[in-house]
PDB file of N, CA and C in Angstrom:
ATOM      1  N   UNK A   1     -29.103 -10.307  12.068  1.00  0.00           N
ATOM      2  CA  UNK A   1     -29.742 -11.153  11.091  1.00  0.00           C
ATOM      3  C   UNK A   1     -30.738 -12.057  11.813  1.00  0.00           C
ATOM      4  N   UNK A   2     -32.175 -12.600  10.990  1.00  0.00           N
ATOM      5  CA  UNK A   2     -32.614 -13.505  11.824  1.00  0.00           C
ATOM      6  C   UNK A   2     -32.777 -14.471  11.344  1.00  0.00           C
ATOM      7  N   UNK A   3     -33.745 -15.713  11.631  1.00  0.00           N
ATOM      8  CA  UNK A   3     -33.055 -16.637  11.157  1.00  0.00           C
ATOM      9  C   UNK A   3     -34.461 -16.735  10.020  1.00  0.00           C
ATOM     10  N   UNK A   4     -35.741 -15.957   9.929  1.00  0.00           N
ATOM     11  CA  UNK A   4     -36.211 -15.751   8.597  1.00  0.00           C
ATOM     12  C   UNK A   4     -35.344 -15.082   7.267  1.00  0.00           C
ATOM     13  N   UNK A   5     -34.090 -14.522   7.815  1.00  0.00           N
ATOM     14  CA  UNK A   5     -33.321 -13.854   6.242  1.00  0.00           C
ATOM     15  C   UNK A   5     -32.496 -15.176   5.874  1.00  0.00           C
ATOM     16  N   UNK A   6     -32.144 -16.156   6.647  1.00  0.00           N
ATOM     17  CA  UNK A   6     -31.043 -16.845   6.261  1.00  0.00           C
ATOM     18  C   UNK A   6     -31.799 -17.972   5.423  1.00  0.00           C
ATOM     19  N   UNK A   7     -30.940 -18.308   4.175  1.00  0.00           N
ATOM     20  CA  UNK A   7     -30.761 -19.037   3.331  1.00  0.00           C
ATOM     21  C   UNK A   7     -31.262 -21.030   3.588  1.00  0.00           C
ATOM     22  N   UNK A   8     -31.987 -21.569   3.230  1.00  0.00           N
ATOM     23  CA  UNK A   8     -32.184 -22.814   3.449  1.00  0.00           C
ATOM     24  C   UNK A   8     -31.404 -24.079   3.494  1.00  0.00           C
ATOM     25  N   UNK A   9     -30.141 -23.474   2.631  1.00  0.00           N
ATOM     26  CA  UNK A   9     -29.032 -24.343   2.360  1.00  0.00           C
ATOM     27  C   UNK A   9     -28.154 -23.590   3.300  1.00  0.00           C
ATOM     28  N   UNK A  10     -27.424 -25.062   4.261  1.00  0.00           N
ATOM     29  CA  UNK A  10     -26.203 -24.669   5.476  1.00  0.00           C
ATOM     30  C   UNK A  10     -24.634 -23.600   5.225  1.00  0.00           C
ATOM     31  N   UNK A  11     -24.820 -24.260   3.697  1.00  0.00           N
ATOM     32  CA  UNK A  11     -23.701 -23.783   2.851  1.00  0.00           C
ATOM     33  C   UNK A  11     -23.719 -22.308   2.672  1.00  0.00           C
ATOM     34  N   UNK A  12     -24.651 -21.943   1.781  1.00  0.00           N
ATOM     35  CA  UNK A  12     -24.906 -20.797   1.490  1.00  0.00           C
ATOM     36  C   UNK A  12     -25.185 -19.629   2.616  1.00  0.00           C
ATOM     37  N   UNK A  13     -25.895 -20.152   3.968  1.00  0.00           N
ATOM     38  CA  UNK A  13     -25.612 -18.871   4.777  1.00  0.00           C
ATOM     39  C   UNK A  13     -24.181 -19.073   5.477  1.00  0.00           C
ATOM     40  N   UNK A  14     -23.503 -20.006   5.575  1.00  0.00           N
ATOM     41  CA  UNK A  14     -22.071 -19.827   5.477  1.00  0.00           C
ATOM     42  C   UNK A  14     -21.605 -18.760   5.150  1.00  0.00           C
ATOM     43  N   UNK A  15     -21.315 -18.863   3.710  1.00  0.00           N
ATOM     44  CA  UNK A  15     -21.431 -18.309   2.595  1.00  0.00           C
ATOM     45  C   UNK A  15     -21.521 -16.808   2.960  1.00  0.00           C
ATOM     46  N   UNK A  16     -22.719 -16.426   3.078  1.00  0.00           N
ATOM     47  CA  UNK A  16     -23.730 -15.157   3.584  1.00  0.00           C
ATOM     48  C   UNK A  16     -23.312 -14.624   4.777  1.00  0.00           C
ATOM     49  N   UNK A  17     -22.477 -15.525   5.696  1.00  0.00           N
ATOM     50  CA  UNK A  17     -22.389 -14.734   7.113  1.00  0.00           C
ATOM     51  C   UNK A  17     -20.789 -13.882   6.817  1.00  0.00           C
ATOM     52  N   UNK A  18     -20.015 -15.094   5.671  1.00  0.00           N
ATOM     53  CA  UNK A  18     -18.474 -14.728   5.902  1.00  0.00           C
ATOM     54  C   UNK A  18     -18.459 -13.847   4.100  1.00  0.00           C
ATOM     55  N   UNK A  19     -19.581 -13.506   3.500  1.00  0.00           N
ATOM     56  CA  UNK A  19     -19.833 -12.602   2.424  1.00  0.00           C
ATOM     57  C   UNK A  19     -18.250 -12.240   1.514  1.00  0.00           C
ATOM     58  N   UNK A  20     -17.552 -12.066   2.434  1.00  0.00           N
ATOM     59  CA  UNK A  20     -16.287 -11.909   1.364  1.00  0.00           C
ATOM     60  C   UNK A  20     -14.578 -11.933   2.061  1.00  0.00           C
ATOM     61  N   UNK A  21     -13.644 -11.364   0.897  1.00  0.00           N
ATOM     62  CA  UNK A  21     -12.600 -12.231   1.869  1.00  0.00           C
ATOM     63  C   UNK A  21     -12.212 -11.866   3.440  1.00  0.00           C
ATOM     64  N   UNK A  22     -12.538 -10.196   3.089  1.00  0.00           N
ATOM     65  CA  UNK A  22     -11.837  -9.433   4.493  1.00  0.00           C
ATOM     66  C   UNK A  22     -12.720 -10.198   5.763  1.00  0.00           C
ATOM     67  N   UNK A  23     -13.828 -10.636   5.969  1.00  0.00           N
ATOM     68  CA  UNK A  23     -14.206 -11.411   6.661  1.00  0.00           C
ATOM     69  C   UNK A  23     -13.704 -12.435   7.591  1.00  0.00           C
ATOM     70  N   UNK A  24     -13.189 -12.936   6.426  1.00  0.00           N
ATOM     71  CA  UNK A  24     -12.578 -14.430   6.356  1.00  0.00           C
ATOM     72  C   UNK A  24     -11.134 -14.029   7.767  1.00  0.00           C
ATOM     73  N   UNK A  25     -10.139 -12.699   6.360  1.00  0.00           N
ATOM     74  CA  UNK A  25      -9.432 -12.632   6.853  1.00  0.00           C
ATOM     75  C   UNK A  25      -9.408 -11.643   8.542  1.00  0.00           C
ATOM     76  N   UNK A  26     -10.215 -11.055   8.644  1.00  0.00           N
ATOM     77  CA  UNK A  26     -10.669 -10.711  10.051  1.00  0.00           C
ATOM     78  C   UNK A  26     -10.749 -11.843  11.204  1.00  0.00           C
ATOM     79  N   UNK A  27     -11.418 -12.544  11.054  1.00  0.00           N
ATOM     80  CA  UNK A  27     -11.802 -13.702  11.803  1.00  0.00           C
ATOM     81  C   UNK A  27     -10.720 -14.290  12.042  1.00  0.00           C
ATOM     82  N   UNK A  28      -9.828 -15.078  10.789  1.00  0.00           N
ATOM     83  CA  UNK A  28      -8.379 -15.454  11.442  1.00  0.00           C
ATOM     84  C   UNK A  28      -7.708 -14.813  11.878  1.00  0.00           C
ATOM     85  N   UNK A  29      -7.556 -13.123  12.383  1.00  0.00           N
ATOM     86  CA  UNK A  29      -6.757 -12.504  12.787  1.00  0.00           C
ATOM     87  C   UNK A  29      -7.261 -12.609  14.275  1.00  0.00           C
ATOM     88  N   UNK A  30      -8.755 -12.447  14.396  1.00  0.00           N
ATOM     89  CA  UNK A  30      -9.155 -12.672  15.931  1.00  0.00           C
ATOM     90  C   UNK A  30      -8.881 -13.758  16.697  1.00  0.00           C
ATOM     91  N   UNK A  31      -8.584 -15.475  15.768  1.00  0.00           N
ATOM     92  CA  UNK A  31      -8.647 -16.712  16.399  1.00  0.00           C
ATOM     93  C   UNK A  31      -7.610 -16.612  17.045  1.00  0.00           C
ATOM     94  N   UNK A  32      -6.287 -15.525  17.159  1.00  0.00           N
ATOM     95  CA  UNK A  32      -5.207 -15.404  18.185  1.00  0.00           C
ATOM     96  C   UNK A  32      -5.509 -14.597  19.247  1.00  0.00           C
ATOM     97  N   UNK A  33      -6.641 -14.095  19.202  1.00  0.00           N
ATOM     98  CA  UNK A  33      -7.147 -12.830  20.225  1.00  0.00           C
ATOM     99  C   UNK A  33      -7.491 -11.693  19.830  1.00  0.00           C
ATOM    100  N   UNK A  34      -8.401 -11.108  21.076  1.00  0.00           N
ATOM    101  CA  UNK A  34      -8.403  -9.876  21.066  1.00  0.00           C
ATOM    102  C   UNK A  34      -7.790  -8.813  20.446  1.00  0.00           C
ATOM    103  N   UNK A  35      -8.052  -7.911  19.682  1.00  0.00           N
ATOM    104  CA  UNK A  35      -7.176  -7.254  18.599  1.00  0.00           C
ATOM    105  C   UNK A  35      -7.929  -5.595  18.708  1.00  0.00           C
ATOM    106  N   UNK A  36      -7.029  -4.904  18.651  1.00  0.00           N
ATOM    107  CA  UNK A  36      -7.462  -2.878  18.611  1.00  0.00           C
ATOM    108  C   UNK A  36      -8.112  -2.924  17.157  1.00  0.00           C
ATOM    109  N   UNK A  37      -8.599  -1.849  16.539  1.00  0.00           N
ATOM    110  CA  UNK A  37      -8.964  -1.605  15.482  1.00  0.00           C
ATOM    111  C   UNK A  37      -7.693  -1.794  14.486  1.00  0.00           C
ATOM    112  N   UNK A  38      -6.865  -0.544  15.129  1.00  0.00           N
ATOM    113  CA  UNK A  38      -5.597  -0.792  14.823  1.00  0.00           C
ATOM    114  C   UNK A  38      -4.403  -1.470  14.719  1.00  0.00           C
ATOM    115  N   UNK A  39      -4.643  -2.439  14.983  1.00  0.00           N
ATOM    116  CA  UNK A  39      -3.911  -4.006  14.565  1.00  0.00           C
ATOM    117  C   UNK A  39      -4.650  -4.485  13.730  1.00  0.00           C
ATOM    118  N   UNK A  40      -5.836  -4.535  13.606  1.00  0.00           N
ATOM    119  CA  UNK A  40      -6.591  -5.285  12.766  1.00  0.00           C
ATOM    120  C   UNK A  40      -5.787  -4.511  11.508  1.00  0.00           C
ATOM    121  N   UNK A  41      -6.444  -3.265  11.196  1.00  0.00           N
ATOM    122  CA  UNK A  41      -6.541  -2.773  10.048  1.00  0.00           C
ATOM    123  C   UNK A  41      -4.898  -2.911   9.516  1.00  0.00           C
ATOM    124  N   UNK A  42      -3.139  -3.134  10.635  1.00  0.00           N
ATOM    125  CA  UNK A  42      -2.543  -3.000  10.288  1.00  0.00           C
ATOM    126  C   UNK A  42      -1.979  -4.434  10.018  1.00  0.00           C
ATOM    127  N   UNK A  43      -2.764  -5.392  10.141  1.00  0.00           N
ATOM    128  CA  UNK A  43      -2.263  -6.849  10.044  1.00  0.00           C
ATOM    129  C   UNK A  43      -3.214  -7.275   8.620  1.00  0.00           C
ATOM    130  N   UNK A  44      -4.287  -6.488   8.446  1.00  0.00           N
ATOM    131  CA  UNK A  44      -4.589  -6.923   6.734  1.00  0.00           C
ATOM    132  C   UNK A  44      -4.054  -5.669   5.670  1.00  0.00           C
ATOM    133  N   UNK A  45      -3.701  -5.025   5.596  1.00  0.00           N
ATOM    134  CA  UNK A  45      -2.664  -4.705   5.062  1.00  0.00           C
ATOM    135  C   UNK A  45      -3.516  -3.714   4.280  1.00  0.00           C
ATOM    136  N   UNK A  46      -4.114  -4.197   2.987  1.00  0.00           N
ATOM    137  CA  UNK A  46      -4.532  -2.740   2.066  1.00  0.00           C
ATOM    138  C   UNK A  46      -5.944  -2.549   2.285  1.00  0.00           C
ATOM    139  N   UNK A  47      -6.485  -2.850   3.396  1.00  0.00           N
ATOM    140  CA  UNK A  47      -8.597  -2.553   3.643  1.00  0.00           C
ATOM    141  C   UNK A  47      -8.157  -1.708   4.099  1.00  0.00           C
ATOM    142  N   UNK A  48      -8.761  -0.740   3.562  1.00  0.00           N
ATOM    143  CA  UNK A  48      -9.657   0.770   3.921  1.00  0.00           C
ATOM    144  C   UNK A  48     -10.327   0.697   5.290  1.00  0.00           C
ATOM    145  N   UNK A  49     -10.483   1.867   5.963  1.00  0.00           N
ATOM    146  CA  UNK A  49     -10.793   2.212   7.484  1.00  0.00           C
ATOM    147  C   UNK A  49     -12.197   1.902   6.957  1.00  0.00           C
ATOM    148  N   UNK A  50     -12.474   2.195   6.315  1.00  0.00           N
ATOM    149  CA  UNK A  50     -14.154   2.335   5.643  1.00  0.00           C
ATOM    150  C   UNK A  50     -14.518   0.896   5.573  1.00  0.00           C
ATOM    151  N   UNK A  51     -13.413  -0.136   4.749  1.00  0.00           N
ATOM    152  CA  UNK A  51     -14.159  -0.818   4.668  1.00  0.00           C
ATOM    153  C   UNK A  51     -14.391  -1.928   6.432  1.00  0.00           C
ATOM    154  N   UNK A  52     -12.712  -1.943   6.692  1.00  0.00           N
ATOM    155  CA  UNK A  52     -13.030  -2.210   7.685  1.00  0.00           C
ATOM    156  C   UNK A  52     -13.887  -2.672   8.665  1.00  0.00           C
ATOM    157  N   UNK A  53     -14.608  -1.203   9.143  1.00  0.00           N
ATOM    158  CA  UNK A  53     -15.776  -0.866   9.732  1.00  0.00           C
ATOM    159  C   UNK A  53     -16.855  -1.514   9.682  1.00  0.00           C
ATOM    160  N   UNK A  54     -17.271  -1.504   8.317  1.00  0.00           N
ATOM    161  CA  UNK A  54     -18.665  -1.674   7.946  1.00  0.00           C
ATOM    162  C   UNK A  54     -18.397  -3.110   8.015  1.00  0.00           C
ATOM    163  N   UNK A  55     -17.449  -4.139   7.714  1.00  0.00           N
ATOM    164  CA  UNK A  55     -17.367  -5.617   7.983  1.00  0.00           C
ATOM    165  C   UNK A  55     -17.394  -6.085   9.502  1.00  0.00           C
ATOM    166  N   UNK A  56     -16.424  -5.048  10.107  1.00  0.00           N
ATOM    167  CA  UNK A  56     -16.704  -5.314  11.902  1.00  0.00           C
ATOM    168  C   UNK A  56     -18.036  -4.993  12.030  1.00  0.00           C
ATOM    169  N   UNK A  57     -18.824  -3.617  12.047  1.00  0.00           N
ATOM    170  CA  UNK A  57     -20.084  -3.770  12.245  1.00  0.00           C
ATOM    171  C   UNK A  57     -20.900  -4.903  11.981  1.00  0.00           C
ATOM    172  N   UNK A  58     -21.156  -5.181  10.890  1.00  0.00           N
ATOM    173  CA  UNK A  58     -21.786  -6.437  10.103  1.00  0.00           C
ATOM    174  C   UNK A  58     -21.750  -7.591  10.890  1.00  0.00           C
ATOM    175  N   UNK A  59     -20.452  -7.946  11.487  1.00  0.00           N
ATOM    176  CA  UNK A  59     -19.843  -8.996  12.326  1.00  0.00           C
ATOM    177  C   UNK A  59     -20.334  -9.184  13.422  1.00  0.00           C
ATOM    178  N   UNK A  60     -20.732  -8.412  13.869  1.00  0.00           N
ATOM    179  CA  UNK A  60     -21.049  -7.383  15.248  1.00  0.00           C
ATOM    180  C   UNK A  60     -22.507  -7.915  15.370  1.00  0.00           C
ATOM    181  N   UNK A  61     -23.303  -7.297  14.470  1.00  0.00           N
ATOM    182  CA  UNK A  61     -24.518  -7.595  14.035  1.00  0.00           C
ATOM    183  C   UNK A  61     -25.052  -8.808  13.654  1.00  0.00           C
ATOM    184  N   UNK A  62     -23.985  -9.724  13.143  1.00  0.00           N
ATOM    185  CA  UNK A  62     -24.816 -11.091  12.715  1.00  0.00           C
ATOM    186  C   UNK A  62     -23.838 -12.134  14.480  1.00  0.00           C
ATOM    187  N   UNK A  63     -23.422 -11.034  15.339  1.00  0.00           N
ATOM    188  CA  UNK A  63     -23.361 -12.189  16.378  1.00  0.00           C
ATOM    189  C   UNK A  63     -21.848 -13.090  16.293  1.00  0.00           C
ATOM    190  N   UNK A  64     -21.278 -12.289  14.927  1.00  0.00           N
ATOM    191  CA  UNK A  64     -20.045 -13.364  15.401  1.00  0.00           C
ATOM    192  C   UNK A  64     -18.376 -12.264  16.205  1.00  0.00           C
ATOM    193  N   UNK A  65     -18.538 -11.359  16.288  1.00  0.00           N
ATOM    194  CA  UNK A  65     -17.914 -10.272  17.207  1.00  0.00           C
ATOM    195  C   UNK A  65     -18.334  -9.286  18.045  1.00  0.00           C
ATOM    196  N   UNK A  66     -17.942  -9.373  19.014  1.00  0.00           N
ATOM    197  CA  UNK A  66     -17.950  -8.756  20.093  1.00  0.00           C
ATOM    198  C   UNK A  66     -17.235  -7.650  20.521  1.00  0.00           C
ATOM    199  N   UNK A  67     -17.449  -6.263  20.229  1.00  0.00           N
ATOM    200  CA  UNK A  67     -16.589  -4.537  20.397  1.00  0.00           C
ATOM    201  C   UNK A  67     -16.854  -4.421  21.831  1.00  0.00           C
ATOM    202  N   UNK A  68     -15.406  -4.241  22.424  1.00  0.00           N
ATOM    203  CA  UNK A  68     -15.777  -3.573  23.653  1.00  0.00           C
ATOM    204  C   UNK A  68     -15.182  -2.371  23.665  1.00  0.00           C
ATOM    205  N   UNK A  69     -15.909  -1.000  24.222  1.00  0.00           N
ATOM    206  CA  UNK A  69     -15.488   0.100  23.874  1.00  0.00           C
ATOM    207  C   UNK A  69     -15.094   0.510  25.534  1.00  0.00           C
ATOM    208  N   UNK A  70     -13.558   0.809  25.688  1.00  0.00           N
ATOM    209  CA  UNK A  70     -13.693   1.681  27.290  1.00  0.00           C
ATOM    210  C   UNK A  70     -13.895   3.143  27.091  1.00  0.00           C
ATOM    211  N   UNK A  71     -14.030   3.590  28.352  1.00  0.00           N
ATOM    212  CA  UNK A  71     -14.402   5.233  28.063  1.00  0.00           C
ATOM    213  C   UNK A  71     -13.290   6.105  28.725  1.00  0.00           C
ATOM    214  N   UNK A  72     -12.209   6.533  27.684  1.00  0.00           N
ATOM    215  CA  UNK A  72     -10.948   7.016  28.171  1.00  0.00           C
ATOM    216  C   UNK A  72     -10.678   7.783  27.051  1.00  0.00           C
ATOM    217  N   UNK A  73      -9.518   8.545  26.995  1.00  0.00           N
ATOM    218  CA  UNK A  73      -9.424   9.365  26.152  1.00  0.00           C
ATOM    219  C   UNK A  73      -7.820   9.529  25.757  1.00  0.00           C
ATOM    220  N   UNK A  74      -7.536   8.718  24.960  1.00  0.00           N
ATOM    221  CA  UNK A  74      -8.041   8.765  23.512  1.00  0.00           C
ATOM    222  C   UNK A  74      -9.150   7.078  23.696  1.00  0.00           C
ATOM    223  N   UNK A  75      -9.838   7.312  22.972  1.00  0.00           N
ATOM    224  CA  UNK A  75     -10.962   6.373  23.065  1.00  0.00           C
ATOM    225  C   UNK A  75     -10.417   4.990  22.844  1.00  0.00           C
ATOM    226  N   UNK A  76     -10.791   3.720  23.040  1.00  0.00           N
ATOM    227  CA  UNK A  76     -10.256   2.615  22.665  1.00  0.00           C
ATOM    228  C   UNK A  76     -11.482   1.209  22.476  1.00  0.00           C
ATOM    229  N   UNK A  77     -11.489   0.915  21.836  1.00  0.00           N
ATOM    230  CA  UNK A  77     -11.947  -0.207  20.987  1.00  0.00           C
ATOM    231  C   UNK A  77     -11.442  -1.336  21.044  1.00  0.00           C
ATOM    232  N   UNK A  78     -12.025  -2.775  21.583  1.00  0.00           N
ATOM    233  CA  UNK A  78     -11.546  -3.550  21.318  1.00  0.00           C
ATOM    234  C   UNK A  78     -12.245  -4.538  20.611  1.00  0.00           C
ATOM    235  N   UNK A  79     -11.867  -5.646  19.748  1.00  0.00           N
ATOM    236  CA  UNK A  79     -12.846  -6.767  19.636  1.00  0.00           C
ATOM    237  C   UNK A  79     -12.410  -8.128  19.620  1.00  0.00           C
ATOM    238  N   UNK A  80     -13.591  -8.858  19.995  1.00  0.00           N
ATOM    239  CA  UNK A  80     -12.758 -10.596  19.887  1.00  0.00           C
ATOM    240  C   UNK A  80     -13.961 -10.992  19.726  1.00  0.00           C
ATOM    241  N   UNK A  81     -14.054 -12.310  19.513  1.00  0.00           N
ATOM    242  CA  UNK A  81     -14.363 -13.005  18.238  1.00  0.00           C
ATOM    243  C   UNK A  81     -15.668 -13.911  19.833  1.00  0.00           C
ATOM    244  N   UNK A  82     -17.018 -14.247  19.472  1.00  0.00           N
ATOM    245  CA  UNK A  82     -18.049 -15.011  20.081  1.00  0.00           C
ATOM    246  C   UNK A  82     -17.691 -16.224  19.854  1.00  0.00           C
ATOM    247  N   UNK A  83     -18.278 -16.513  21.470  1.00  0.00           N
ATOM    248  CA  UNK A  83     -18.320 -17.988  21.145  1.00  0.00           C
ATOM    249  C   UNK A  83     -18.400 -18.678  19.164  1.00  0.00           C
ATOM    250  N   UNK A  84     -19.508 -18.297  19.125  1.00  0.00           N
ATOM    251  CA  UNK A  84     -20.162 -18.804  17.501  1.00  0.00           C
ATOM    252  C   UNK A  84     -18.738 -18.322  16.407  1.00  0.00           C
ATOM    253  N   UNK A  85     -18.681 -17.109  16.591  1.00  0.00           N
ATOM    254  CA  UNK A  85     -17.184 -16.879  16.172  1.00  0.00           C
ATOM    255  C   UNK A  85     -16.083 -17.548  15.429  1.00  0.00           C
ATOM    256  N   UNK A  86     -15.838 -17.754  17.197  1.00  0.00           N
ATOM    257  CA  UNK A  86     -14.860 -19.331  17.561  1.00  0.00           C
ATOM    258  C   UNK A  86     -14.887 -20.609  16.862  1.00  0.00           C
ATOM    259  N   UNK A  87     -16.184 -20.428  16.672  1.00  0.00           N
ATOM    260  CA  UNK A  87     -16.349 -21.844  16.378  1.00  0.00           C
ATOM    261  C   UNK A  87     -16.420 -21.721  15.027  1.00  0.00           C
ATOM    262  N   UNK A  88     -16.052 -20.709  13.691  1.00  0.00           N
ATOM    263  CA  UNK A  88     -15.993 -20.958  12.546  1.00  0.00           C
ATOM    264  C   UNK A  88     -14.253 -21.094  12.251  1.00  0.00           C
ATOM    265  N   UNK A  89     -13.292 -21.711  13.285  1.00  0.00           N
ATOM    266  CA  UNK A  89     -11.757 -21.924  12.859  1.00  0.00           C
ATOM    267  C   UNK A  89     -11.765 -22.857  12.526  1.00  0.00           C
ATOM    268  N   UNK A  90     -13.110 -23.692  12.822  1.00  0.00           N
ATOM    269  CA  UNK A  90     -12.987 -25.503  11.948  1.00  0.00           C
ATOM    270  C   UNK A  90     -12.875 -25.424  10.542  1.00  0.00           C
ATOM    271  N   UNK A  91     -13.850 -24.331  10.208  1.00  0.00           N
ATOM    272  CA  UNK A  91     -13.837 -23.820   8.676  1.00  0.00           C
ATOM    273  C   UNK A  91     -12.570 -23.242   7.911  1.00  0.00           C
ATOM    274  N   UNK A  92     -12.149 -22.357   8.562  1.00  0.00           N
ATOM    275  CA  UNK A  92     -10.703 -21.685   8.133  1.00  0.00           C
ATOM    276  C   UNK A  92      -9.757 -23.038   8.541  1.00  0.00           C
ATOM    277  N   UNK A  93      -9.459 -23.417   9.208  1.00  0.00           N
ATOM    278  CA  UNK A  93      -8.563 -24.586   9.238  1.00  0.00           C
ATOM    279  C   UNK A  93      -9.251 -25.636   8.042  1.00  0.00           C
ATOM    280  N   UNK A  94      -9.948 -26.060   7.755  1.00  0.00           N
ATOM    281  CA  UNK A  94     -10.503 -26.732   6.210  1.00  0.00           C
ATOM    282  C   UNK A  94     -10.314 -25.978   5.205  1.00  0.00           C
ATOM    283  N   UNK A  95     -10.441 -24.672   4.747  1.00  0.00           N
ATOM    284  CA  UNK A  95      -9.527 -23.888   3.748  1.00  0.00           C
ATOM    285  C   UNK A  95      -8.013 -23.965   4.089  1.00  0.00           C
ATOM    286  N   UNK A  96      -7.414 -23.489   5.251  1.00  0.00           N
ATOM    287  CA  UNK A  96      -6.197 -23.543   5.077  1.00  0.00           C
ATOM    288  C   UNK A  96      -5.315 -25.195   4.257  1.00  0.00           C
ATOM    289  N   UNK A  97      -6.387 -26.062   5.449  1.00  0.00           N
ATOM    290  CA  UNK A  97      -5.334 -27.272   4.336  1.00  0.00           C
ATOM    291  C   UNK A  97      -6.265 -27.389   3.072  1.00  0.00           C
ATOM    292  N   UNK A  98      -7.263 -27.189   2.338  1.00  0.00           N
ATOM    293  CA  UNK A  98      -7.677 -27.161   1.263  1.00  0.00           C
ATOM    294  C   UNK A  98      -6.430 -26.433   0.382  1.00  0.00           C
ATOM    295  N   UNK A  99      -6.128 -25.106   0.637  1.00  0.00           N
ATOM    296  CA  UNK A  99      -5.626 -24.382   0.494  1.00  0.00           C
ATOM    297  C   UNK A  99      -3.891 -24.313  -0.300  1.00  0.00           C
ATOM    298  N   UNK A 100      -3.462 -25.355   1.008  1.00  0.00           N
ATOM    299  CA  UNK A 100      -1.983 -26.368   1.411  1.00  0.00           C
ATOM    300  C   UNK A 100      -2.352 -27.457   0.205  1.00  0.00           C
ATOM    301  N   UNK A 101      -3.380 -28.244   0.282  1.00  0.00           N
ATOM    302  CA  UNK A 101      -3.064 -29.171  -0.909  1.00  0.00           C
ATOM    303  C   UNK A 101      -3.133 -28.748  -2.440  1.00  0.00           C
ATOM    304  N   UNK A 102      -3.916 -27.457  -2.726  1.00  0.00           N
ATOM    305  CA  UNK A 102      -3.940 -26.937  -3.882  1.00  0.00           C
ATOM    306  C   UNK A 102      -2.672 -26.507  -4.551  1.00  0.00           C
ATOM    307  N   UNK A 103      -1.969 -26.047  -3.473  1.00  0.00           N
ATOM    308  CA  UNK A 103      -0.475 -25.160  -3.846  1.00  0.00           C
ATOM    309  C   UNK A 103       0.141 -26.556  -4.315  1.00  0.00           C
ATOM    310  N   UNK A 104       0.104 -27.522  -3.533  1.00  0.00           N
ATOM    311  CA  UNK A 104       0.770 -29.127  -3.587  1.00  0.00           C
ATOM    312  C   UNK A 104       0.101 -29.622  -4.942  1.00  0.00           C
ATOM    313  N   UNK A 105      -1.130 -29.405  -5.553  1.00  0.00           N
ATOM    314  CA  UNK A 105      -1.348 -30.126  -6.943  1.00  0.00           C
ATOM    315  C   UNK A 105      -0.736 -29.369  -7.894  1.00  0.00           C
ATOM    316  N   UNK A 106      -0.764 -28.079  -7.428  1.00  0.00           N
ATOM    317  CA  UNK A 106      -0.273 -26.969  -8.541  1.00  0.00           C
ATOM    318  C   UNK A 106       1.346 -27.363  -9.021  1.00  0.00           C
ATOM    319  N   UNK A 107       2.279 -27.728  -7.844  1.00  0.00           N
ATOM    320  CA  UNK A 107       3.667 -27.774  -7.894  1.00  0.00           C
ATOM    321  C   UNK A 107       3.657 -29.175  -8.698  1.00  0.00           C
ATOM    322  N   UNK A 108       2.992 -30.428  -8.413  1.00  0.00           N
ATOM    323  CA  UNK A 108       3.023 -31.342  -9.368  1.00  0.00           C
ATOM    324  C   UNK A 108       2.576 -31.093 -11.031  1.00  0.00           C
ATOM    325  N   UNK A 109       1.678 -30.183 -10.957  1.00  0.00           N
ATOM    326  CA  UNK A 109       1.358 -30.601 -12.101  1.00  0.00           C
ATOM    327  C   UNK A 109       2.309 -29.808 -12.905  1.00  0.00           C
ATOM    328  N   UNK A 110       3.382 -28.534 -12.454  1.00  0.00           N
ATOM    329  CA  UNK A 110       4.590 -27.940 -13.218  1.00  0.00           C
ATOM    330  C   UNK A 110       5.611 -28.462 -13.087  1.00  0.00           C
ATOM    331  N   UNK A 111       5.565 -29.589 -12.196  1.00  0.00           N
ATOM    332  CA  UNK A 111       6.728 -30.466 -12.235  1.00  0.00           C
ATOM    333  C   UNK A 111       6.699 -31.560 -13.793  1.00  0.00           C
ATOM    334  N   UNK A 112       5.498 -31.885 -13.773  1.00  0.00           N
ATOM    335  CA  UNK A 112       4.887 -32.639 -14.205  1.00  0.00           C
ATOM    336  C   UNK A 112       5.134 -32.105 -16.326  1.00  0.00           C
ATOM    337  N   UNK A 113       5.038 -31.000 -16.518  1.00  0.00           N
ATOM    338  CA  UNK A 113       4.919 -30.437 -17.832  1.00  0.00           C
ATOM    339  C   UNK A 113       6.464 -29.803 -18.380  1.00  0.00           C
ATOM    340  N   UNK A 114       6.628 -29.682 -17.251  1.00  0.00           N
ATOM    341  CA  UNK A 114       8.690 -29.506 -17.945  1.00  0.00           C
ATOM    342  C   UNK A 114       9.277 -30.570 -18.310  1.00  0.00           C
TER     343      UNK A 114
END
């Protein structure tokens, strides 16, 4: 991506870089490390190899993951997460407790109606 495609508002290429959830949830799977294809794909549970892919690529491409491929056989793949990467767990840690207090208004307010 360069920085003529990106969006004028900070928010919105946010937004644009982390496009949807498997993203999201990719990225927090990397903030523990380095991960095979195959952990990835078996730690989010119902994404498709397909879709997978095309989100690591993407990732890959806008600079926030890093594939290292060795040359052995059976082939192996690895990826972890860029500096820049890295540095979007401030964000996922601000959803997670966003996240944490929502569940917490939700439980009051059914406490609240019985």
């Amino acid at each position: 991506m360069e920085l003529k495609d990106l969006p004028k508002c900070p928010v919105e290429t946010t937004l644009k870089l982390l496009s949807n959830k498997w993203k999201v949830l990719i990225i927090r799977d990397l903030l523990t490390g380095t991960k095979r294809f195959g952990e990835l794909k078996k730690s989010l549970g119902t994404i498709t190899q397909k879709v997978l892919t095309t989100n690591l690529r993407d990732m890959e491409d806008n600079g926030l993951v890093a594939r290292k491929v060795y040359a052995q056989i059976p082939p192996k793949v690895e990826y972890t997460l860029t500096d820049i990467g890295y540095s979007l767990a401030v964000v996922l840690d601000g959803m997670a407790e966003w996240g944490s207090g929502y569940k917490e208004y939700l439980k009051i307010l059914t406490k609240q109606s019985k």
